[in-house]
Each structure stands twice: as C-alpha cells, then as structure tokens.
N, C-alpha and C. Protein backbone atom coordinates (compact mmCIF):
# COMPACT_ATOMS: atom_id res chain seq x y z
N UNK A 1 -28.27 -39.92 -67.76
CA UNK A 1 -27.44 -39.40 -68.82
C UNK A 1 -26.27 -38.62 -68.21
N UNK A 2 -25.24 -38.67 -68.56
CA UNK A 2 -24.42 -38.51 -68.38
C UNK A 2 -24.23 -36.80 -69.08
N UNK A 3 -23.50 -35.22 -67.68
CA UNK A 3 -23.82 -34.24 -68.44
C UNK A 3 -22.03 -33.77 -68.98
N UNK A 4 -22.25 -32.85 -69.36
CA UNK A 4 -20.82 -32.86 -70.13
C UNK A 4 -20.15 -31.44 -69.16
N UNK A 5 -19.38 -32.44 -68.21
CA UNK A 5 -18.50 -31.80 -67.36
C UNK A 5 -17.96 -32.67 -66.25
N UNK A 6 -16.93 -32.30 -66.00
CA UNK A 6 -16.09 -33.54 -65.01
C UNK A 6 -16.01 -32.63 -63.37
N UNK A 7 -16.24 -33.80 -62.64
CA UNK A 7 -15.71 -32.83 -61.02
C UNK A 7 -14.31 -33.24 -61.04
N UNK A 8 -13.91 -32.72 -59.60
CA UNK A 8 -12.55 -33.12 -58.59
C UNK A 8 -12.81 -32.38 -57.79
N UNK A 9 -12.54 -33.41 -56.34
CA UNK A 9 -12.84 -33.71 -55.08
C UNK A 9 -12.07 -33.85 -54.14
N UNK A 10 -11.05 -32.75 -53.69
CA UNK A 10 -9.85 -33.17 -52.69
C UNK A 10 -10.22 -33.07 -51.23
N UNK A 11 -10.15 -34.15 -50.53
CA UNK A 11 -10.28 -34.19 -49.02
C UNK A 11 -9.57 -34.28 -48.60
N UNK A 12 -9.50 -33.00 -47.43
CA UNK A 12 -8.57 -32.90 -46.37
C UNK A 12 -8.91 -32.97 -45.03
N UNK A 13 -7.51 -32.70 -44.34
CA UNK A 13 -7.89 -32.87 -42.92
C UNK A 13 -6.59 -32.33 -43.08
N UNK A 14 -6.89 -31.42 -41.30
CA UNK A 14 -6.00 -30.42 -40.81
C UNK A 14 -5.37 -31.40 -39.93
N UNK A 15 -3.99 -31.46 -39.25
CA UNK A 15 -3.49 -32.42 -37.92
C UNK A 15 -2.53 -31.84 -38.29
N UNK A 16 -2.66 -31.09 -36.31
CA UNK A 16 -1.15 -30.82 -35.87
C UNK A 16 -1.39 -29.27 -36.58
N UNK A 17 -2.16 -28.70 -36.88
CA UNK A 17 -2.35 -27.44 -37.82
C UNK A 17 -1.37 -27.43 -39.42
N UNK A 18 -1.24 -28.83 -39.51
CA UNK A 18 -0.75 -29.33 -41.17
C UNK A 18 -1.66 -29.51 -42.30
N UNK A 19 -2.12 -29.12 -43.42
CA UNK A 19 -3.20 -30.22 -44.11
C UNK A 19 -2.29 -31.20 -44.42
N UNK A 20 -3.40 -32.33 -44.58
CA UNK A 20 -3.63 -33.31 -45.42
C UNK A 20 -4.01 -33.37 -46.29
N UNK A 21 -3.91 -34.32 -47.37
CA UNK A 21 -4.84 -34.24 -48.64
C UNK A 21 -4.87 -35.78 -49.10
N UNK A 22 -5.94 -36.22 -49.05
CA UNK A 22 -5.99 -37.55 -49.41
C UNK A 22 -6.15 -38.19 -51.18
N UNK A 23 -5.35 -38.68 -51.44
CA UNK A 23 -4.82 -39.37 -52.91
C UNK A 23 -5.22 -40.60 -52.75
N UNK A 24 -5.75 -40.69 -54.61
CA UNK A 24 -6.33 -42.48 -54.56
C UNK A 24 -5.70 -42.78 -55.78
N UNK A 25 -5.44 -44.08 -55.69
CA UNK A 25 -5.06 -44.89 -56.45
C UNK A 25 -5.53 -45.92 -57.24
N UNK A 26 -5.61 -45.21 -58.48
CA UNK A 26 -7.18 -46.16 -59.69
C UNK A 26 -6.40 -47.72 -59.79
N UNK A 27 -7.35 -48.22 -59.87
CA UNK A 27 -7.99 -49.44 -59.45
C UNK A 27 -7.21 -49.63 -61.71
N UNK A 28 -7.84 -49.07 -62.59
CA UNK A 28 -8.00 -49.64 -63.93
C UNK A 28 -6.93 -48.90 -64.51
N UNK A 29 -6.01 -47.91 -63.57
CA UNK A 29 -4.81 -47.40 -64.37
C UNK A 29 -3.35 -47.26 -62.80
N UNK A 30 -2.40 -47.50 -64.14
CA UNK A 30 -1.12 -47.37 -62.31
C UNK A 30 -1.04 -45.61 -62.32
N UNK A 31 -2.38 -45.06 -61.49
CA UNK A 31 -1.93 -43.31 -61.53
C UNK A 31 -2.64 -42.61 -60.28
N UNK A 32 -2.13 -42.11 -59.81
CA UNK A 32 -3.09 -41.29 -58.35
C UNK A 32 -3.74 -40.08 -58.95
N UNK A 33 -4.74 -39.89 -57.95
CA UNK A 33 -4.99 -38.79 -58.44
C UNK A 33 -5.94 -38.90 -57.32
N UNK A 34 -7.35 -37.53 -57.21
CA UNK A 34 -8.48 -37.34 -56.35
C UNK A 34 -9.48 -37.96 -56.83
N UNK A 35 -10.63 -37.87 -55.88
CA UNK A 35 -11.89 -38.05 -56.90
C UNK A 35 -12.33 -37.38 -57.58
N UNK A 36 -12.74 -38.14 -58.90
CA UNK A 36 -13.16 -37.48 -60.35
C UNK A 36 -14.36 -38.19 -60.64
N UNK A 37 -15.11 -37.46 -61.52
CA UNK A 37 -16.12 -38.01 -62.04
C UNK A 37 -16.78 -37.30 -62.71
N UNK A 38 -17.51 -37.90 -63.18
CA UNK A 38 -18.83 -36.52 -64.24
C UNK A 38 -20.08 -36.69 -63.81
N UNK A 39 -21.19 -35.22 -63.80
CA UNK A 39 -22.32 -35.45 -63.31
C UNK A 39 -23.41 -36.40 -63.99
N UNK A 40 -24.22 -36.52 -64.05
CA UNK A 40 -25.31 -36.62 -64.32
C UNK A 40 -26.43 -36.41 -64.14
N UNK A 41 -27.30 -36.65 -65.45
CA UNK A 41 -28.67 -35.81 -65.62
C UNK A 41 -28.58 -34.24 -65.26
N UNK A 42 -29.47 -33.40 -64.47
CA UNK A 42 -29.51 -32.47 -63.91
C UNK A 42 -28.85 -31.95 -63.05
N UNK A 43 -27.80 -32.67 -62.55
CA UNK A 43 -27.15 -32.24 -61.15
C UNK A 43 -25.98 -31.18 -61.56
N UNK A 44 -26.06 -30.21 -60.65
CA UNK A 44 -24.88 -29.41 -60.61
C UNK A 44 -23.64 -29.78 -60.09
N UNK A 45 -22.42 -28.84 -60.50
CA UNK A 45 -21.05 -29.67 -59.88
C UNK A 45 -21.19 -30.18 -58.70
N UNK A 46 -21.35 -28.98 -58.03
CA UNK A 46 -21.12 -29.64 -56.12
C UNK A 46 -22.17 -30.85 -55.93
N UNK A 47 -23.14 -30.90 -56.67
CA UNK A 47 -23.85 -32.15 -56.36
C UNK A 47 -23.61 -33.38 -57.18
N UNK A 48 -22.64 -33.05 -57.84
CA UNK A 48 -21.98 -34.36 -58.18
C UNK A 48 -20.79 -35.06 -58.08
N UNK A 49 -20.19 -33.77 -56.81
CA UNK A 49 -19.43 -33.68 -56.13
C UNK A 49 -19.76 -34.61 -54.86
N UNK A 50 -20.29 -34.40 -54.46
CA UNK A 50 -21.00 -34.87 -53.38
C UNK A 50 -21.49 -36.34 -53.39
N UNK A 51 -22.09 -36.59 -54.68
CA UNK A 51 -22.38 -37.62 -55.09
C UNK A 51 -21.26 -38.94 -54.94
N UNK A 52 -20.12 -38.20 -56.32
CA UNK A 52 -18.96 -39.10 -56.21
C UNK A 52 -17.96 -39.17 -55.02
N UNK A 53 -17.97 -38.16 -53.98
CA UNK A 53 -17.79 -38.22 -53.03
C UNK A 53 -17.90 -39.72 -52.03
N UNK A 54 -19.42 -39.79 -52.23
CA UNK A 54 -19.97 -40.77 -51.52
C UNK A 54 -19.57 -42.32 -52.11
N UNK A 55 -19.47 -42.05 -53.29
CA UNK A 55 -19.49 -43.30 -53.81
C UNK A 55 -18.36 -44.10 -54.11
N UNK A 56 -17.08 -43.25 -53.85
CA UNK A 56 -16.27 -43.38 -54.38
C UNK A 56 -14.98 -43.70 -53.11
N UNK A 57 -15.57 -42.83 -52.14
CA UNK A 57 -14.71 -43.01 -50.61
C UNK A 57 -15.77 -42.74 -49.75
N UNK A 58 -17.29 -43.18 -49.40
CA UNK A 58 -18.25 -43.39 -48.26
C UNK A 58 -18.04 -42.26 -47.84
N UNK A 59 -17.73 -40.91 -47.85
CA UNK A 59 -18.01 -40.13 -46.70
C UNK A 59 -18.98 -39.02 -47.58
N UNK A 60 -19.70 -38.55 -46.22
CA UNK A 60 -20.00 -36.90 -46.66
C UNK A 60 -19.65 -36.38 -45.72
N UNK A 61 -19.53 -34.87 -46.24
CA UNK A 61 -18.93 -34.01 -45.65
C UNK A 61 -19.78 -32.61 -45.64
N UNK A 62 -19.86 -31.94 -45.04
CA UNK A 62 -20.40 -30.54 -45.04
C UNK A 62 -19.61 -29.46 -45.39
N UNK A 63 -18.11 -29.27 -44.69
CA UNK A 63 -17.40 -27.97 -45.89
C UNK A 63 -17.21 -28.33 -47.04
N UNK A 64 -17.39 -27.34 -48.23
CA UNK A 64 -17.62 -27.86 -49.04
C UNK A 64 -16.79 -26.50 -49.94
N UNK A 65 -15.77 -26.03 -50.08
CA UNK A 65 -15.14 -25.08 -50.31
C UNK A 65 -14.92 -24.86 -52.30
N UNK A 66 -15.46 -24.76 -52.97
CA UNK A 66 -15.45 -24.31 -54.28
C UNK A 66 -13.99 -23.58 -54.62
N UNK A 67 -13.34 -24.42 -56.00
CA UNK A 67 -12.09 -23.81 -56.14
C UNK A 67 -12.20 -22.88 -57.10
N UNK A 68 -11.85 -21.99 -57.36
CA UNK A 68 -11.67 -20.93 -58.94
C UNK A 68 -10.64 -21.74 -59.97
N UNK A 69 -9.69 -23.20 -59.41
CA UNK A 69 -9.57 -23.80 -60.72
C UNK A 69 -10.14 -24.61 -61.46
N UNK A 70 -10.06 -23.91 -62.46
CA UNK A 70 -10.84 -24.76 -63.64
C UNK A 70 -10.03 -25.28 -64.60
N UNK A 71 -10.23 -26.80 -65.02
CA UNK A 71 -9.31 -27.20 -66.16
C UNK A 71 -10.75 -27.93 -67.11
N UNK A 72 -10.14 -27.53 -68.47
CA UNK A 72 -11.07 -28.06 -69.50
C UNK A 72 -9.87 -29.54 -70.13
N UNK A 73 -10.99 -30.68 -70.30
CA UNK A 73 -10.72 -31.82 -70.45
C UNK A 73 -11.29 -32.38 -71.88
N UNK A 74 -10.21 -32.85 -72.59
CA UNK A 74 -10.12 -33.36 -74.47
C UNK A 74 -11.34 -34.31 -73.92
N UNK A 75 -12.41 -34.52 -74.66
CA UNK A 75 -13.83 -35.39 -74.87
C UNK A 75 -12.95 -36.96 -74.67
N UNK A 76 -11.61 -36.98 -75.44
CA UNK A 76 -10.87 -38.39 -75.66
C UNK A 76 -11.05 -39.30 -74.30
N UNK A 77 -10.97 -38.36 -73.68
CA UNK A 77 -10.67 -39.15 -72.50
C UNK A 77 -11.82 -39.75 -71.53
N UNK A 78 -12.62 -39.11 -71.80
CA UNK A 78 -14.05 -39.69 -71.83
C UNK A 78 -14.58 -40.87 -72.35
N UNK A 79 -15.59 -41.98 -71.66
CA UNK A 79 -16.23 -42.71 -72.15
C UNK A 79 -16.87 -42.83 -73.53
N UNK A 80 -16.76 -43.56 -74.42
CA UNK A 80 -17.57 -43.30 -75.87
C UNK A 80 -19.34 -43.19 -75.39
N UNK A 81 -19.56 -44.25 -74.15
CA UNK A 81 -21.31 -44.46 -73.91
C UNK A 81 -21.48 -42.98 -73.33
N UNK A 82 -20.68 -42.27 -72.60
CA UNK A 82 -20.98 -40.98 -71.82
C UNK A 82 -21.13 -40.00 -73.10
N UNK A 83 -20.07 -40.25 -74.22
CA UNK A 83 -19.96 -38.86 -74.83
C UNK A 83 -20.73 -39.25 -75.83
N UNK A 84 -21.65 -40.24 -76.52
CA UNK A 84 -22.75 -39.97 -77.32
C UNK A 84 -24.13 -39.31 -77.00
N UNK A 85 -24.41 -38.87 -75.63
CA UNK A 85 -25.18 -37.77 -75.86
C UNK A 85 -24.69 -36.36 -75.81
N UNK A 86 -23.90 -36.27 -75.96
CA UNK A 86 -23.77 -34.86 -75.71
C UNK A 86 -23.63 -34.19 -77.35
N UNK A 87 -23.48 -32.52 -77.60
CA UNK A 87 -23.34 -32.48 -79.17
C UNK A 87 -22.48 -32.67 -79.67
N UNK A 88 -22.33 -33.31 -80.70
CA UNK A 88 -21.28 -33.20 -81.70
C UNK A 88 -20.25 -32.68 -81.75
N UNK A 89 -20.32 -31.23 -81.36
CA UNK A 89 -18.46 -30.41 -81.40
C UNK A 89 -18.93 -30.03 -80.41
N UNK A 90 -19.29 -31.12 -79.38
CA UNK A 90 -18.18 -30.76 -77.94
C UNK A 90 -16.99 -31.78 -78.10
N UNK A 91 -15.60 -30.75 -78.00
CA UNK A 91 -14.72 -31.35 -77.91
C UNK A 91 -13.67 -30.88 -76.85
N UNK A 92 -14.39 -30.37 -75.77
CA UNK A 92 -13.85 -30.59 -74.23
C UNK A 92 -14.79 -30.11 -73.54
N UNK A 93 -14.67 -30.52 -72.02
CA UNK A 93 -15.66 -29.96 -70.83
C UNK A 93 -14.62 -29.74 -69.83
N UNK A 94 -15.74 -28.85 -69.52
CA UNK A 94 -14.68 -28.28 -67.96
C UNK A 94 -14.90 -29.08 -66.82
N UNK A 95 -13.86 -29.04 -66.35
CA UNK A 95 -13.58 -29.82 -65.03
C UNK A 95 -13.77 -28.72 -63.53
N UNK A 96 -15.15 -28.77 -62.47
CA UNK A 96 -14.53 -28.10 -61.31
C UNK A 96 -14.32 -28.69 -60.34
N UNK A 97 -13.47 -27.74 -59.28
CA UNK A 97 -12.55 -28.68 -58.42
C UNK A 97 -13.12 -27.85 -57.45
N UNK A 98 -13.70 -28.86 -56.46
CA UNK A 98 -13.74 -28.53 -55.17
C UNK A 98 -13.14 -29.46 -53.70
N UNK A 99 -12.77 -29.10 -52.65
CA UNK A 99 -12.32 -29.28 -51.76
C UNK A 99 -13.15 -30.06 -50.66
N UNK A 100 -12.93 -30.88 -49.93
CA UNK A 100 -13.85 -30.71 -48.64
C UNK A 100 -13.16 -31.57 -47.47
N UNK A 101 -13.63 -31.18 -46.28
CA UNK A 101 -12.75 -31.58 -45.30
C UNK A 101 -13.43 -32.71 -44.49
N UNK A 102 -12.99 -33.74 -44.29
CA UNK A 102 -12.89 -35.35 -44.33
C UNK A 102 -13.00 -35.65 -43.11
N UNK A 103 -13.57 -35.80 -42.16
CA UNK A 103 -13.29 -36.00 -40.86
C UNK A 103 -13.73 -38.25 -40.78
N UNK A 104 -14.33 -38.37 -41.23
CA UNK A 104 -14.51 -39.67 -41.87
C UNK A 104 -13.31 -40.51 -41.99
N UNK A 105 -13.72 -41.58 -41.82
CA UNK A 105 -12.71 -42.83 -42.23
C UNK A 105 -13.22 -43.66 -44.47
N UNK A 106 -12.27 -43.29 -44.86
CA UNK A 106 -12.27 -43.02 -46.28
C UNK A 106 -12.74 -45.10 -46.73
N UNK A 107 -13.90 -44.98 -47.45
CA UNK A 107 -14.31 -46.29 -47.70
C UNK A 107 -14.23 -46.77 -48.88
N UNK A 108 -13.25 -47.23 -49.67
CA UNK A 108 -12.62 -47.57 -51.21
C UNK A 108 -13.70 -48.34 -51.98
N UNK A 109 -13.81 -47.35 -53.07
CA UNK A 109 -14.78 -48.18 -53.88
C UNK A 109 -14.24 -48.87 -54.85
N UNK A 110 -14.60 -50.17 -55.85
CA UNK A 110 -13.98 -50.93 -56.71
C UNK A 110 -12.91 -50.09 -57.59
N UNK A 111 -13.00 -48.47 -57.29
CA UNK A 111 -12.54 -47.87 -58.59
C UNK A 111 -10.85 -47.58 -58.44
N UNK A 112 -10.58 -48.01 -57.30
CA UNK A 112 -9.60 -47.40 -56.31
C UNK A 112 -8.76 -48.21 -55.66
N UNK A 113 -8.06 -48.77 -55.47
CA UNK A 113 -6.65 -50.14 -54.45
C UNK A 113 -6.49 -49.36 -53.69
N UNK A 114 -5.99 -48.26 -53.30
CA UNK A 114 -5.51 -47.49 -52.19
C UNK A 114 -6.11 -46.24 -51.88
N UNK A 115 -5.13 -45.47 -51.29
CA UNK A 115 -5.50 -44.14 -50.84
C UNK A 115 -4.43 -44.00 -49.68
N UNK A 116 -4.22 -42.89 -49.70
CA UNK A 116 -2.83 -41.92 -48.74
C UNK A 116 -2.94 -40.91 -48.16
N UNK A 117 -3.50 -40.23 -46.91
CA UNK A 117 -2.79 -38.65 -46.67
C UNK A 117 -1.77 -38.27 -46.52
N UNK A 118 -1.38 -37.36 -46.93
CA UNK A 118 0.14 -36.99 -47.62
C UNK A 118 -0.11 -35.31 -47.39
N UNK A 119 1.46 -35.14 -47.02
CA UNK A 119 1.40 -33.77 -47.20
C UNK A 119 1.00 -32.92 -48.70
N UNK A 120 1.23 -31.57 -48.77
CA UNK A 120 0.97 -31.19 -49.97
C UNK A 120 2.16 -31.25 -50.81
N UNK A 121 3.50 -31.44 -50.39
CA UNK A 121 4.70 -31.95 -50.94
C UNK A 121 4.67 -33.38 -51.82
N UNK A 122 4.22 -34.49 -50.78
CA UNK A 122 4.28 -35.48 -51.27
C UNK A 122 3.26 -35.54 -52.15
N UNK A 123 1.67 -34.79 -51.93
CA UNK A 123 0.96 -35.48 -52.52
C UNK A 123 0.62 -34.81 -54.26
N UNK A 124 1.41 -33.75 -54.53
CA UNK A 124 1.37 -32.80 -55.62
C UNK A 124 2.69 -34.01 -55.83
N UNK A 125 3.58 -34.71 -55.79
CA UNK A 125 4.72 -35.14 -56.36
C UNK A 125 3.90 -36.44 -56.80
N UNK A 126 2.84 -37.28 -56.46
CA UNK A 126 2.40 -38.45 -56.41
C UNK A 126 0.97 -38.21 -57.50
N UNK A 127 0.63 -37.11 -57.88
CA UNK A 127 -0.20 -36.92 -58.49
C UNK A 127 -0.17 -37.17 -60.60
N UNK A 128 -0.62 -37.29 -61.32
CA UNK A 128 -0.66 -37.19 -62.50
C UNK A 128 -1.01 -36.11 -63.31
N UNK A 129 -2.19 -35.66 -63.02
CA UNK A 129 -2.92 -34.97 -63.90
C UNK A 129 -2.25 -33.74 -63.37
N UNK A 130 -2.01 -32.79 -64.41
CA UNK A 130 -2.07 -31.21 -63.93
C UNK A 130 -2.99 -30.14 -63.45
N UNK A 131 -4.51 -30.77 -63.45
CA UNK A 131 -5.55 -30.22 -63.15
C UNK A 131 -6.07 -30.51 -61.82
N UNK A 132 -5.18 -31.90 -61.60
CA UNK A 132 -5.07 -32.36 -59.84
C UNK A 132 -4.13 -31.14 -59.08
N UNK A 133 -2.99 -31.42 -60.22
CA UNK A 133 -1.79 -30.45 -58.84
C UNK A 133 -2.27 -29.09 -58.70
N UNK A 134 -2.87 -28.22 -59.91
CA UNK A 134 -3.36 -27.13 -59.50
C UNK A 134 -4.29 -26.66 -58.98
N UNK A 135 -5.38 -27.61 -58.92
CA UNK A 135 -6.62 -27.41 -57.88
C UNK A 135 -5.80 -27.34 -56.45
N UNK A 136 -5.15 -28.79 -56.20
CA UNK A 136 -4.56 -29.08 -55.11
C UNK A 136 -3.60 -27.54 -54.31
N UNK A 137 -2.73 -26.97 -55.46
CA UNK A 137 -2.15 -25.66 -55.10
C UNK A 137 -2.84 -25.13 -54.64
N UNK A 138 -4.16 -24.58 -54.98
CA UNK A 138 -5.03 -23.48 -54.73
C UNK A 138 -5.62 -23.93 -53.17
N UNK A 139 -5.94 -24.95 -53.39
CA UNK A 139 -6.41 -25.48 -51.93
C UNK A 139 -5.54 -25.10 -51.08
N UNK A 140 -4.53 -25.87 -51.14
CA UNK A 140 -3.60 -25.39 -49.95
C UNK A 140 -3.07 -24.27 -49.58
N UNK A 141 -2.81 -23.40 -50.35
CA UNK A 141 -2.86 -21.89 -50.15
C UNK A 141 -4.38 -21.23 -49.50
N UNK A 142 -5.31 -21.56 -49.35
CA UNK A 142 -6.52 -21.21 -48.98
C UNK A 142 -6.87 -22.21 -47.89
N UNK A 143 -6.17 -23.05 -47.38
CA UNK A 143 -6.02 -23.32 -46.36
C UNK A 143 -5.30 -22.96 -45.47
N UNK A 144 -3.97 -22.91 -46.04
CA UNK A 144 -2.78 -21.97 -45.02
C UNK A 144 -3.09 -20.68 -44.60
N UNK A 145 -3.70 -20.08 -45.41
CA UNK A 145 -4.35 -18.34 -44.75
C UNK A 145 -5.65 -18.84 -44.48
N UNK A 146 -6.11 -19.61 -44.00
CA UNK A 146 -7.43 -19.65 -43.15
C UNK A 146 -6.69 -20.01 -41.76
N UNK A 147 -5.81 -21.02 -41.68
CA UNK A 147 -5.08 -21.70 -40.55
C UNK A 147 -4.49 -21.05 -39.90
N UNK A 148 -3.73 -19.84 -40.97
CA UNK A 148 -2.83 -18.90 -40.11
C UNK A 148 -4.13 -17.68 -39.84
N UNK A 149 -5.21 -17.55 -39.98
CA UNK A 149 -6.05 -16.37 -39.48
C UNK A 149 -6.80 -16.58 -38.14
N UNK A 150 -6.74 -18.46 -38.03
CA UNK A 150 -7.61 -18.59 -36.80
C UNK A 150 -6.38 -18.81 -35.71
N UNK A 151 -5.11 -18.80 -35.86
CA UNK A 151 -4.30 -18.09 -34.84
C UNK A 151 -4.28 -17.11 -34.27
C-alpha cells in the first residue's frame, strides 16, 4: 500500500571541491527533476528514500543527509490506484527531501532516458518542480559550509 507522502533524493558528488548534483530525465514526461517517489506500507522517508534510490538509479549510499525542506504536494498529482487508500480529505502530502552522496556509477531505470551532473547553476535552471530547486538550494548551501570547514 502505498503511504501518503512523497520523497526526493538528490545525489551528489564533490570534484575538484565543486558539488555535483545529478538530474534525471522522466522517461513518461519531457521534465527533469531528482528522484521521487512515495513510500510504502510502513516504511519511513529515508527508507523509502533509500528504497527509490535503489531502484530508480542502482546505487546505495551511506551519507544520507536529511533536508529541513519540506514541500506539500496537491493529491492531483498522484496516482488514482495510490490515492484510494488513503482518507478522503487528504488533499496533499508532504514531500521530504533528502540528499546523499553518490560515489556509484548511476543505473537508469525504465522511469528515466537520461541523467546529468551539473553544477548547481545549471542544474536548479534544468529543473521543474519548485520543491526540486529548493531542496536542491538547501543542499548546496550545506554543502558549501561543510567544504569550506574541512579546509
């Protein structure tokens, strides 16, 4: 069963003391964005984080950095088979966004044609959703003062 809340999943990689941030490209719409998905059954975010992680680009990863953005998402956009169990006037779920760093070679699942690392310039300009670019903000600011502290 499908629970009523969506992840996002940005993987990076540091090179050259730059991030990266890797962007995918849906497979069933022309739009980039990270990995997304919703949990199921019992699982908590990060573990369905983790989950779609795997399933979605083959890797796991161990940092696993939790963002404080949160975006709540219209039910619309949701599956009709996902959103008949949930109650009645739910009419949005929250979305959390977490981070993790990619050392992996990224393995495309049917859901996806591409994928890019991109700076945080390009890849906030290449993005759609607004709940992508601002997770993505937060990340990279919490990367840049980690990067500039282990100098």
């Amino acid at each position: 069963m499908r629970a009523a809340f969506q992840i996002l999943a940005i993987p990076y990689r540091i090179i050259d003391g730059t991030p990266r941030y890797c962007v995918f490209h849906r497979a069933d719409h022309d739009q980039w964005q990270f990995i997304a998905g919703g949990g199921e059954d019992n699982e908590t975010p990060i573990e369905a984080a983790k989950r779609e992680t795997l399933e979605e680009g083959g890797v796991q990863a161990s940092k696993w950095p939790e963002l404080k953005s949160l975006a709540y998402l219209p039910v619309t956009i949701i599956s009709e088979k996902f959103r008949q169990h949930w109650n009645k006037d739910t009419y949005v779920i929250p979305e959390y966004a977490f981070g993790y760093e990619c050392q992996e070679d990224i393995q495309l699942s049917h859901e996806h044609t591409e994928c890019a690392w991109l700076t945080y310039e390009e890849a906030y300009q290449k993005l759609k959703w607004d709940s992508n670019r601002t997770a993505l903000f937060e990340l990279n600011c919490r990367i840049k003062h980690f990067v500039k502290d282990e100098r």
